[in-house]
PDB file of N, CA and C in Angstrom:
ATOM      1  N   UNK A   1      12.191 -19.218  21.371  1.00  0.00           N
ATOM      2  CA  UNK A   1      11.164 -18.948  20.402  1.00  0.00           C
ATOM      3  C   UNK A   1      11.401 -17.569  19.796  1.00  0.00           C
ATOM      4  N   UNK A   2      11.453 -17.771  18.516  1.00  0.00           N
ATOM      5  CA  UNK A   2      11.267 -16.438  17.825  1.00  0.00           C
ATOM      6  C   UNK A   2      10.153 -15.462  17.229  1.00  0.00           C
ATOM      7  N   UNK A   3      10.296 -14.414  17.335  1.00  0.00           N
ATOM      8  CA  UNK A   3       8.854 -13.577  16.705  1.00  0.00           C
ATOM      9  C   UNK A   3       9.361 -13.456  15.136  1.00  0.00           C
ATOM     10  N   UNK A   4      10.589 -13.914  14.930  1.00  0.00           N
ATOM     11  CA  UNK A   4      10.815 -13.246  13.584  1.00  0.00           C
ATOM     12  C   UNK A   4       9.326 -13.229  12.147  1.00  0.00           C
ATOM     13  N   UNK A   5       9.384 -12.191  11.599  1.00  0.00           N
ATOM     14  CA  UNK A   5       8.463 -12.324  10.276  1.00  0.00           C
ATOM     15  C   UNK A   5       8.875 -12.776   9.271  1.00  0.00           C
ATOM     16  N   UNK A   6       7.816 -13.064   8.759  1.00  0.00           N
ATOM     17  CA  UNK A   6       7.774 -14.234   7.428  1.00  0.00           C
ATOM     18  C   UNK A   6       8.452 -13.541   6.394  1.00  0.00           C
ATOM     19  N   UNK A   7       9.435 -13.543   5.621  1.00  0.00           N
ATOM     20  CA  UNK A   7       9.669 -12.933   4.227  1.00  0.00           C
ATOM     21  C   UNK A   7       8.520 -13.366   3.479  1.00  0.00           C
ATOM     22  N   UNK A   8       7.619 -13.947   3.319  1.00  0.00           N
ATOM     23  CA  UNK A   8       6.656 -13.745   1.958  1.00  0.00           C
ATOM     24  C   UNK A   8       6.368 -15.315   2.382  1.00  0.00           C
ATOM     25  N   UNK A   9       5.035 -15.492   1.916  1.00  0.00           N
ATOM     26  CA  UNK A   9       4.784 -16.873   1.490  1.00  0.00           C
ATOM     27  C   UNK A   9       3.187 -16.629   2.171  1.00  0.00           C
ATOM     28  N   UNK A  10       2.420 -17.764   2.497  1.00  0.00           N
ATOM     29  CA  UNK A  10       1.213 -18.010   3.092  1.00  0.00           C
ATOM     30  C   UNK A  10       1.543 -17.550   4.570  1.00  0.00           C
ATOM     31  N   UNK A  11       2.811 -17.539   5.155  1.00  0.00           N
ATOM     32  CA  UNK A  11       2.272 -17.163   7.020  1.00  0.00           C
ATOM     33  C   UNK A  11       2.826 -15.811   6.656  1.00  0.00           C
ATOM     34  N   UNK A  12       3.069 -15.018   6.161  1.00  0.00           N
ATOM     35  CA  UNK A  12       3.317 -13.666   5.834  1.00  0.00           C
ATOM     36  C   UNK A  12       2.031 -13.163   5.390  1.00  0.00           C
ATOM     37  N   UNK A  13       0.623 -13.650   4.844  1.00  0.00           N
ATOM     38  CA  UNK A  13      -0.068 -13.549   4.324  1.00  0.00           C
ATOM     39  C   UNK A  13      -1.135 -13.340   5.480  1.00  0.00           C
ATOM     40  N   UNK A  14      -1.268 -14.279   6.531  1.00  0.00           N
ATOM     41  CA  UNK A  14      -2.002 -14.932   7.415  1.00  0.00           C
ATOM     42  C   UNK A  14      -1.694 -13.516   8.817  1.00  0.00           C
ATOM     43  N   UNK A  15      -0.525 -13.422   8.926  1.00  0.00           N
ATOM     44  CA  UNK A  15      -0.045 -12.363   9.475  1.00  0.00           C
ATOM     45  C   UNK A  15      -0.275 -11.036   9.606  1.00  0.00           C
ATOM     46  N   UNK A  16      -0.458 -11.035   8.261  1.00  0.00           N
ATOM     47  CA  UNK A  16      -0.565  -9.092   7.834  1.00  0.00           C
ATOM     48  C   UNK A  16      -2.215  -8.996   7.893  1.00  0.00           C
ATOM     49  N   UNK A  17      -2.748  -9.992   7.552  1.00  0.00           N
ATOM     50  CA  UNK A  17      -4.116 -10.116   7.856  1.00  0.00           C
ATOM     51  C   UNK A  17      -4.319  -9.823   9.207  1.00  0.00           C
ATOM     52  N   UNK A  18      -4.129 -10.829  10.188  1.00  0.00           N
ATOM     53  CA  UNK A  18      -3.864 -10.844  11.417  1.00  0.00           C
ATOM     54  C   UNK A  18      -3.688  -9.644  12.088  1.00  0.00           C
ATOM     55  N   UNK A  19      -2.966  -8.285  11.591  1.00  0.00           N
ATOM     56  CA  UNK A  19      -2.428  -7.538  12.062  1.00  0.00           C
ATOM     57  C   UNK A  19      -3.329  -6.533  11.761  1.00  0.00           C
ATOM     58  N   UNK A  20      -4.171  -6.517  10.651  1.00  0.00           N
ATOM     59  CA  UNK A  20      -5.176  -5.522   9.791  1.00  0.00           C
ATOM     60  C   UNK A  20      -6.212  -5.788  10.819  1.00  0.00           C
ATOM     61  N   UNK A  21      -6.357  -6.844  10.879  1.00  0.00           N
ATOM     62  CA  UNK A  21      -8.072  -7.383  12.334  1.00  0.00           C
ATOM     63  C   UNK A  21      -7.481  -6.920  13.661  1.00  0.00           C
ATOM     64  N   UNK A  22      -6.494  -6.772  14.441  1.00  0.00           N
ATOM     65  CA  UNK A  22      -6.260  -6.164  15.162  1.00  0.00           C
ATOM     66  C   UNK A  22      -6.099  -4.858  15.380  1.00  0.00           C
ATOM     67  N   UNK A  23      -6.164  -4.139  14.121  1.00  0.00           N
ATOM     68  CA  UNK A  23      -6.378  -2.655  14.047  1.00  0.00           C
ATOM     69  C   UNK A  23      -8.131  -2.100  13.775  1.00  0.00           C
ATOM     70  N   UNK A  24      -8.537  -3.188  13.559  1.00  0.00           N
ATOM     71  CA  UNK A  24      -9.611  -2.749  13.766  1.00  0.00           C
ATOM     72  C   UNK A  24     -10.217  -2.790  11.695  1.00  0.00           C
ATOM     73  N   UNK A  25      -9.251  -3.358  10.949  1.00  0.00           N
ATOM     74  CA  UNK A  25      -9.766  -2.983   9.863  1.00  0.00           C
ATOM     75  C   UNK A  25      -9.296  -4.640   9.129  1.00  0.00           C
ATOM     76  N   UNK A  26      -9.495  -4.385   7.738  1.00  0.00           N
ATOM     77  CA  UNK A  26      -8.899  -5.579   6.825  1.00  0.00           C
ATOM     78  C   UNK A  26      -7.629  -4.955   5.271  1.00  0.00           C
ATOM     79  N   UNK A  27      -7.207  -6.181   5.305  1.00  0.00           N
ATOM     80  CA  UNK A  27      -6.549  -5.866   3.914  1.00  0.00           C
ATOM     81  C   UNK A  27      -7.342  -5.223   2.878  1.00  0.00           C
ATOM     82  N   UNK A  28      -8.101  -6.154   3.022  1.00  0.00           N
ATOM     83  CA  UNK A  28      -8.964  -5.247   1.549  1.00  0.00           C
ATOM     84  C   UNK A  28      -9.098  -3.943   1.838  1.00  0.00           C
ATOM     85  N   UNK A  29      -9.866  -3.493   2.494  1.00  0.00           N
ATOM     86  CA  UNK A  29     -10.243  -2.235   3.208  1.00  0.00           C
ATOM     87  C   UNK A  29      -8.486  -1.215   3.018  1.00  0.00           C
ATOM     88  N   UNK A  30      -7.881  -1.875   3.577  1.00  0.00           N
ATOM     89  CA  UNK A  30      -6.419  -1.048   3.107  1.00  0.00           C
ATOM     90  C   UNK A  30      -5.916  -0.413   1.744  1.00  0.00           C
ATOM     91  N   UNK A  31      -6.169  -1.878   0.805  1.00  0.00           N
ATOM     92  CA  UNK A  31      -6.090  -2.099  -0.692  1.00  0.00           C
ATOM     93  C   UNK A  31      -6.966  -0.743  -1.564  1.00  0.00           C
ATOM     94  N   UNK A  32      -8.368  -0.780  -0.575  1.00  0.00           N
ATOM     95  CA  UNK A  32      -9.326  -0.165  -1.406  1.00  0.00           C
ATOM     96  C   UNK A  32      -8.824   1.297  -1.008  1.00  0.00           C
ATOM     97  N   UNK A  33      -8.158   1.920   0.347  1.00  0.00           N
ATOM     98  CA  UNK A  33      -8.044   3.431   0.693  1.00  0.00           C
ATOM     99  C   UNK A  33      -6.594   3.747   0.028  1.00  0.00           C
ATOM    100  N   UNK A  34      -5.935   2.789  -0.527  1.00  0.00           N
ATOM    101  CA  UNK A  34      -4.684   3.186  -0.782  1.00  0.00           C
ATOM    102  C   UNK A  34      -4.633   3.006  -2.605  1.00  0.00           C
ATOM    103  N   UNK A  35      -5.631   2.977  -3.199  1.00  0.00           N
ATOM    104  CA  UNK A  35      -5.907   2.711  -4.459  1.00  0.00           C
ATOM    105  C   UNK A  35      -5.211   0.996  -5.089  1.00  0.00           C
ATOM    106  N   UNK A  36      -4.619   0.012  -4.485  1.00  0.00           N
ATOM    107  CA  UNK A  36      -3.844  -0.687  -4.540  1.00  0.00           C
ATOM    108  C   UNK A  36      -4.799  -1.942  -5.155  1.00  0.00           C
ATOM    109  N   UNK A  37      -4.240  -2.643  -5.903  1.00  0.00           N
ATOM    110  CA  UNK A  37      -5.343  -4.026  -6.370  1.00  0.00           C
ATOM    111  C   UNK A  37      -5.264  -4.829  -5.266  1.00  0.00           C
ATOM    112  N   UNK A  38      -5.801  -5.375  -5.058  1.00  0.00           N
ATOM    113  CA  UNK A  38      -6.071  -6.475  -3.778  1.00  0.00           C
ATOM    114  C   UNK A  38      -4.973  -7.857  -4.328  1.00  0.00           C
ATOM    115  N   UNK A  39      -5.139  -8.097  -5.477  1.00  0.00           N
ATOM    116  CA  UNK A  39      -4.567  -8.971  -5.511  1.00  0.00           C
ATOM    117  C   UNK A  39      -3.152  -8.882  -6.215  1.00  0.00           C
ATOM    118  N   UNK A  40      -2.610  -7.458  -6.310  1.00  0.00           N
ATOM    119  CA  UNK A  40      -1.593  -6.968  -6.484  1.00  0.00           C
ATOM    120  C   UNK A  40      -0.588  -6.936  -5.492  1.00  0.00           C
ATOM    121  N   UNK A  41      -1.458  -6.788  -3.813  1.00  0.00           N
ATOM    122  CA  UNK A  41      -0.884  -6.738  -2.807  1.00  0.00           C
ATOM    123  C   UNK A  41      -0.346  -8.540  -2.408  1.00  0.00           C
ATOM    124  N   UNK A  42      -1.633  -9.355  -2.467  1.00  0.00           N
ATOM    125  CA  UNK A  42      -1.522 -10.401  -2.055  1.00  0.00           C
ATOM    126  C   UNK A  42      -0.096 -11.149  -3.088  1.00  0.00           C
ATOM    127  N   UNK A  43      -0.225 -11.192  -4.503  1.00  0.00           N
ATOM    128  CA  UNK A  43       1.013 -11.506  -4.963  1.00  0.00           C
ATOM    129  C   UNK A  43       2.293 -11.138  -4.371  1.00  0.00           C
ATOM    130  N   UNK A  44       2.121  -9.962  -3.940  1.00  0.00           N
ATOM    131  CA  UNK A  44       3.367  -9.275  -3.514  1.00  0.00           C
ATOM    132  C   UNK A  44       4.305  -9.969  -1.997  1.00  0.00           C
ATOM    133  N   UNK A  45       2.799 -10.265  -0.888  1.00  0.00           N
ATOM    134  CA  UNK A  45       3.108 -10.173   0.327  1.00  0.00           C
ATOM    135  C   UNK A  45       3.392 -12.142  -0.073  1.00  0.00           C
ATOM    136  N   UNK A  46       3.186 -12.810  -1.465  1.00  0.00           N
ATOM    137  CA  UNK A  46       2.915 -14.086  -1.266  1.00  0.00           C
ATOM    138  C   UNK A  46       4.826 -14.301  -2.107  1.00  0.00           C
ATOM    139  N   UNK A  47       5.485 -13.535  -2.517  1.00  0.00           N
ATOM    140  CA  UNK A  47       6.986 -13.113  -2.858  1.00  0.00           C
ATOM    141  C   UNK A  47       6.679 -13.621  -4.186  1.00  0.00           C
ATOM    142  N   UNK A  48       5.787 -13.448  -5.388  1.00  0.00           N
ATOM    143  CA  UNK A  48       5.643 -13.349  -6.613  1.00  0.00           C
ATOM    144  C   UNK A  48       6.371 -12.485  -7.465  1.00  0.00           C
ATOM    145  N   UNK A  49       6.413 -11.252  -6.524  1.00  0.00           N
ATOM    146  CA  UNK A  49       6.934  -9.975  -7.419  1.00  0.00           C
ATOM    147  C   UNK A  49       8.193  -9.748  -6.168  1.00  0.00           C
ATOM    148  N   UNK A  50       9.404  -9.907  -6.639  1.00  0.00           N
ATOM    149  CA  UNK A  50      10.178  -9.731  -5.537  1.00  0.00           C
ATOM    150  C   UNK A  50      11.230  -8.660  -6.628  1.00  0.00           C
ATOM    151  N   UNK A  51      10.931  -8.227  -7.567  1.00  0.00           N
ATOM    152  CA  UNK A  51      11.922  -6.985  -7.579  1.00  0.00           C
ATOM    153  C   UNK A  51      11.661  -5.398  -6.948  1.00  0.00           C
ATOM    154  N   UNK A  52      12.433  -4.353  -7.092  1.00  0.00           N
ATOM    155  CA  UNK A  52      12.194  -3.161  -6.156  1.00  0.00           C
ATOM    156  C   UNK A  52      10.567  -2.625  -5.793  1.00  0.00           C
ATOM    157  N   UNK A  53      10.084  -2.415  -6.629  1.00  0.00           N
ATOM    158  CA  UNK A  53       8.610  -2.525  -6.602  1.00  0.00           C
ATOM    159  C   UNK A  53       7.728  -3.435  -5.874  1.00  0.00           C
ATOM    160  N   UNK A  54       7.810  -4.598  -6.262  1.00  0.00           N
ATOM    161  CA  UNK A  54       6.965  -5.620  -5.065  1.00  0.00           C
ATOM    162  C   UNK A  54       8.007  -6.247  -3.492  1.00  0.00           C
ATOM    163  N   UNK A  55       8.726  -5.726  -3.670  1.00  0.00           N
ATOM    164  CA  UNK A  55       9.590  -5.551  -2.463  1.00  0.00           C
ATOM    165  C   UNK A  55       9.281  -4.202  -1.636  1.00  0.00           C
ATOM    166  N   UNK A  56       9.122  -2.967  -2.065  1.00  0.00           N
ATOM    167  CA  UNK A  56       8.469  -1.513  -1.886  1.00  0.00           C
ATOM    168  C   UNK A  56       7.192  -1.769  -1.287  1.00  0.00           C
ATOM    169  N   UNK A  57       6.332  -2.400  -2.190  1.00  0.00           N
ATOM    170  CA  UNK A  57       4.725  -2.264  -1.663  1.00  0.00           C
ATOM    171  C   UNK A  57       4.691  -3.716  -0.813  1.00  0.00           C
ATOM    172  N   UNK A  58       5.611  -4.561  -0.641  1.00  0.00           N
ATOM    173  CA  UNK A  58       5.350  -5.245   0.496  1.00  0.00           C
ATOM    174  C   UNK A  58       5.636  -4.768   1.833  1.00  0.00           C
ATOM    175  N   UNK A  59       6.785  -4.363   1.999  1.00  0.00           N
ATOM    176  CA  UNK A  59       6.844  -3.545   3.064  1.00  0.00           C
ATOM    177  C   UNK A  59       6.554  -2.266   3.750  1.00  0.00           C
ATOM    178  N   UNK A  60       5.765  -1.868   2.566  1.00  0.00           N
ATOM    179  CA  UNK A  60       4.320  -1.080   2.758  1.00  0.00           C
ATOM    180  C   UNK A  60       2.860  -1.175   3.518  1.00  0.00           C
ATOM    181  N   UNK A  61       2.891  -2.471   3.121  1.00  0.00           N
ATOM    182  CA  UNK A  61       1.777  -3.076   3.201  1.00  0.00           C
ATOM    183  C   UNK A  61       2.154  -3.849   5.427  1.00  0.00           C
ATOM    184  N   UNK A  62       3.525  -4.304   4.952  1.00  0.00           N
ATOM    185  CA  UNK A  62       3.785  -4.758   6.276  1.00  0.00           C
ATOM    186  C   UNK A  62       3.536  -3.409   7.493  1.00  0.00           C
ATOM    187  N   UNK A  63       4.114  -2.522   6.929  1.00  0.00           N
ATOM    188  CA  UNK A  63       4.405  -1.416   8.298  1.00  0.00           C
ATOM    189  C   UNK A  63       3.013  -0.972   8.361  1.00  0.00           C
ATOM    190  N   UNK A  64       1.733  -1.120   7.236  1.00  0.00           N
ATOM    191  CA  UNK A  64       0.695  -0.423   7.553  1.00  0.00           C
ATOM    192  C   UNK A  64       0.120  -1.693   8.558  1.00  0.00           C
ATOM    193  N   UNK A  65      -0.217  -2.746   8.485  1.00  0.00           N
ATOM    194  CA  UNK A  65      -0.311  -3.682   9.214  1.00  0.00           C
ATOM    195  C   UNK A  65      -0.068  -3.744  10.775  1.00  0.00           C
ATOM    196  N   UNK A  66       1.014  -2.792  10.806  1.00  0.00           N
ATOM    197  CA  UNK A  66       1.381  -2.750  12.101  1.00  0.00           C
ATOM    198  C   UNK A  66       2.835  -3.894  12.728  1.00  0.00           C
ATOM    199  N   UNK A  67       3.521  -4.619  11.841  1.00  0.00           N
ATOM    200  CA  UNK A  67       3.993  -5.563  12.211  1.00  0.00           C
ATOM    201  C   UNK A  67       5.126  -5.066  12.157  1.00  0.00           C
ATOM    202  N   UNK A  68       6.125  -3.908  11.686  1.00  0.00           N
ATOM    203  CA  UNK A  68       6.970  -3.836  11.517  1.00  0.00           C
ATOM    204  C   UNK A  68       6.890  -1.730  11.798  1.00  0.00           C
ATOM    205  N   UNK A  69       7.546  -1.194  12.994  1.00  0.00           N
ATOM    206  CA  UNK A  69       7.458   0.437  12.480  1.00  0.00           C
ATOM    207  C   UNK A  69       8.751   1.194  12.360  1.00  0.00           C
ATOM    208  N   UNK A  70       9.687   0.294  11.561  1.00  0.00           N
ATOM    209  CA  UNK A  70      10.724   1.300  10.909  1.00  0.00           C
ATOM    210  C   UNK A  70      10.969   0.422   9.888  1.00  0.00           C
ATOM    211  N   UNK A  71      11.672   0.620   8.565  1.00  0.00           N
ATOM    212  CA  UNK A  71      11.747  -0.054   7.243  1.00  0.00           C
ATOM    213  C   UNK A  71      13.087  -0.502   7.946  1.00  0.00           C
ATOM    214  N   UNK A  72      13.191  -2.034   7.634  1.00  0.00           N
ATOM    215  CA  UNK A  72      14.133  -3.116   8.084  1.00  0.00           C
ATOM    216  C   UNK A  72      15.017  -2.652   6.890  1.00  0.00           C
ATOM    217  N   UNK A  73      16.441  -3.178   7.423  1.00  0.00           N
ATOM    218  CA  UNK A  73      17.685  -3.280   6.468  1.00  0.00           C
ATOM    219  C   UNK A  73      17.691  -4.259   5.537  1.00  0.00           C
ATOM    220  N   UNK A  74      18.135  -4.059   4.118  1.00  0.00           N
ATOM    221  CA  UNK A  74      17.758  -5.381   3.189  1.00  0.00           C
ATOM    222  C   UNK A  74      18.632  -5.810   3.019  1.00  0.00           C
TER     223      UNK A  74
END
C-alpha cells in the first residue's frame, strides 16, 4: 500500500482538506489569511491551472496543509 499524494483532481482536494481539519483549521480559513480566492485555490489543487503559477500555489497550499514538508522534485 502506498501513501503516495494525489497530483490534483477530487482526492487531492479531499486530502488537503483532510489535512487543514487535522490542524485544527479549514481551507477556507487558509484562503482567507493568505489573501488567496478560495476558488482560485480549489481550481488549482483540482489541476485546472497547471502552469508555473498554479503549480506554485498548489504546492503551497499542499505544504501548508501539512501533507508534504519539503517542496518535492518536479
Amino acid at each position: 500500500m502506498t501513501n503516495a499524494l494525489p497530483t490534483n483532481g477530487q482526492d487531492l482536494v479531499r486530502a488537503v482538506r483532510s489535512g487543514f481539519v487535522l490542524r485544527g483549521t479549514s481551507l477556507g480559513k487558509w484562503c482567507r489569511e493568505n489573501r488567496i480566492n478560495p476558488q482560485n485555490a480549489r481550481v488549482a489543487l483540482l489541476g485546472g491551472w497547471n502552469g508555473p503559477k498554479g503549480r506554485a500555489l498548489r504546492e503551497r497550499i499542499i505544504r501548508a496543509a501539512g501533507l508534504r514538508t519539503h517542496k518535492a522534485a518536479a
